[in-house]
Protein backbone atom coordinates (compact mmCIF):
# COMPACT_ATOMS: atom_id res chain seq x y z
CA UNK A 1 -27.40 -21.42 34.91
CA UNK A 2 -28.61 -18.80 37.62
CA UNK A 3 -25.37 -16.99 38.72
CA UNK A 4 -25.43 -14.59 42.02
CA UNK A 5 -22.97 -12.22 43.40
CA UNK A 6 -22.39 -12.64 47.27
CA UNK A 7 -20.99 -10.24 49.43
CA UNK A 8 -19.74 -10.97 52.80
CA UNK A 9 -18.93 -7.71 55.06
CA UNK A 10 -18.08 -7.21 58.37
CA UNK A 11 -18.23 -3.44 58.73
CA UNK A 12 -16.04 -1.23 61.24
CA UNK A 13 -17.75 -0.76 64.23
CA UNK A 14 -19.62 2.23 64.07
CA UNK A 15 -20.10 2.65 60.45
CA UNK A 16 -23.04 0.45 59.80
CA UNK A 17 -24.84 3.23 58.52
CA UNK A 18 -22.48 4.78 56.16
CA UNK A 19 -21.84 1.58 54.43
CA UNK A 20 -25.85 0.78 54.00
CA UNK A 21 -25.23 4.46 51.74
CA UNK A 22 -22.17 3.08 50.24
CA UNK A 23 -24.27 0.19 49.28
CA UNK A 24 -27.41 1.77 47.93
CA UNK A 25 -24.57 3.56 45.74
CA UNK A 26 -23.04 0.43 44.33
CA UNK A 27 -26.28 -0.68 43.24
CA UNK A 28 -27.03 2.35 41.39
CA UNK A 29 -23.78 1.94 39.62
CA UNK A 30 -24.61 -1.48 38.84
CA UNK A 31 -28.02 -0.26 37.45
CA UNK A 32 -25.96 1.76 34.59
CA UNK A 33 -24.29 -1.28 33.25
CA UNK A 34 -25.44 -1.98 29.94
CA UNK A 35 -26.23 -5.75 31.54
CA UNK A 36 -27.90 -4.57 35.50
CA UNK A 37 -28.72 -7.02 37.59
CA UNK A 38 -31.57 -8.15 38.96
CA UNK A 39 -32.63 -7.03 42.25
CA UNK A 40 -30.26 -6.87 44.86
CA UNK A 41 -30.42 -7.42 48.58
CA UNK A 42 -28.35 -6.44 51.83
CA UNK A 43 -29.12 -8.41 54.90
CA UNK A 44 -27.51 -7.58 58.56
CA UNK A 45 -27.35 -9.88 61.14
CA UNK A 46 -29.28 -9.54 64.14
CA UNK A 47 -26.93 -11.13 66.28
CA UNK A 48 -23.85 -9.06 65.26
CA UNK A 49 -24.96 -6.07 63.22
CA UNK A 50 -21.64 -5.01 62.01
CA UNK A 51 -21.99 -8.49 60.10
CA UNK A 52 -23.78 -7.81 56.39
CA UNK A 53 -24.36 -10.12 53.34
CA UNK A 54 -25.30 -8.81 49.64
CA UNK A 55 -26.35 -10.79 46.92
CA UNK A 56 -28.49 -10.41 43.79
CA UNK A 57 -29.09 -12.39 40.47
CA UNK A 58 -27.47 -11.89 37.07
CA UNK A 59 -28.93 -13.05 33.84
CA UNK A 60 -25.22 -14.75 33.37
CA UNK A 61 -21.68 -15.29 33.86
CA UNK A 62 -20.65 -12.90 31.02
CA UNK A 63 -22.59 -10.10 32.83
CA UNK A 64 -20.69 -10.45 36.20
CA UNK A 65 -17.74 -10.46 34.11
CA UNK A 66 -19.09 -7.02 32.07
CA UNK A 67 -19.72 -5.69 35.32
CA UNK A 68 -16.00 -6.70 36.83
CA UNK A 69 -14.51 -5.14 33.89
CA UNK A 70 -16.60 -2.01 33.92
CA UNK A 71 -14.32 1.21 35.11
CA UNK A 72 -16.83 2.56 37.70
CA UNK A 73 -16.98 -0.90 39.66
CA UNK A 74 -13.23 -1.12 41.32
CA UNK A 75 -13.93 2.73 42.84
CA UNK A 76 -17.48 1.53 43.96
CA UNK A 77 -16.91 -1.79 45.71
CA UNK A 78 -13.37 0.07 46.95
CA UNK A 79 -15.85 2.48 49.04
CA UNK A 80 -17.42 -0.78 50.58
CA UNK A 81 -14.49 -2.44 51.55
CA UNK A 82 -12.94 1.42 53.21
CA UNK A 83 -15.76 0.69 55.30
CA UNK A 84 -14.99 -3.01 56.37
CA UNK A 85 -12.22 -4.84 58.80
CA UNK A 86 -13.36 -7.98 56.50
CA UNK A 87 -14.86 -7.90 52.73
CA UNK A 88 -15.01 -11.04 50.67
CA UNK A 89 -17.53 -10.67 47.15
CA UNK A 90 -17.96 -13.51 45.49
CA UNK A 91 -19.54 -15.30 42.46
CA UNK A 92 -21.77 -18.41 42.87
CA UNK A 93 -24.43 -20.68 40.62
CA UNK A 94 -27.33 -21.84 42.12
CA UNK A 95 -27.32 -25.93 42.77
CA UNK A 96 -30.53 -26.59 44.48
CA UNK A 97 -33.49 -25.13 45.51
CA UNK A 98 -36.35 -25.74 47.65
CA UNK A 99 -39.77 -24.16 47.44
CA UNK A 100 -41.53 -22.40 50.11
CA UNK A 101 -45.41 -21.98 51.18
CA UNK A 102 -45.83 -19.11 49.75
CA UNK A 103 -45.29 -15.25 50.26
CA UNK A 104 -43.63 -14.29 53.99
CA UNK A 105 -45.95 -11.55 55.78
């Protein structure tokens, strides 16, 4: 099963920038868990740029749970959602895909 964590943010006006930080920071925490992630990815929208999404694979289930458990992740996602009027992370499994051309320039 391929299992992602999404974020859904909507930042406080004005502090777009500090919570890109705060978000580079929560992915170096997650980096020291003994199970990381894979990559993970922030996207803003263009349309209203105090709206952000995060979301990244995990190998599986019991590693989101690790990393949910871990002591450093409540202080870490806590400095995300200080910067947020909305904050909603999530867990999800992939149930379909579809395949592109080929790299994006």
């Amino acid at each position: 099963m391929d299992v992602f964590t999404l974020g859904v943010w909507r930042v406080r006006e004005g502090r777009e920038s500090e919570f890109v930080e705060a978000w580079k920071l929560l992915g170096e925490t997650f980096r020291r868990l003994p199970h990381p992630p894979g990559p993970g990815t922030l996207v803003q929208s263009l349309d209203d740029p105090r709206l952000f999404y995060s979301f990244g694979p995990w190998r599986k289930l019991e590693d989101v749970t690790e990393m949910r458990a871990h002591p450093d992740t409540p202080a870490a996602l806590g400095r995300l959602a200080a910067l947020c009027d909305e904050s909603k992370p999530g867990t999800f499994r992939v149930v379909a895909r579809v395949e592109g051309r080929g790299a994006m320039d």
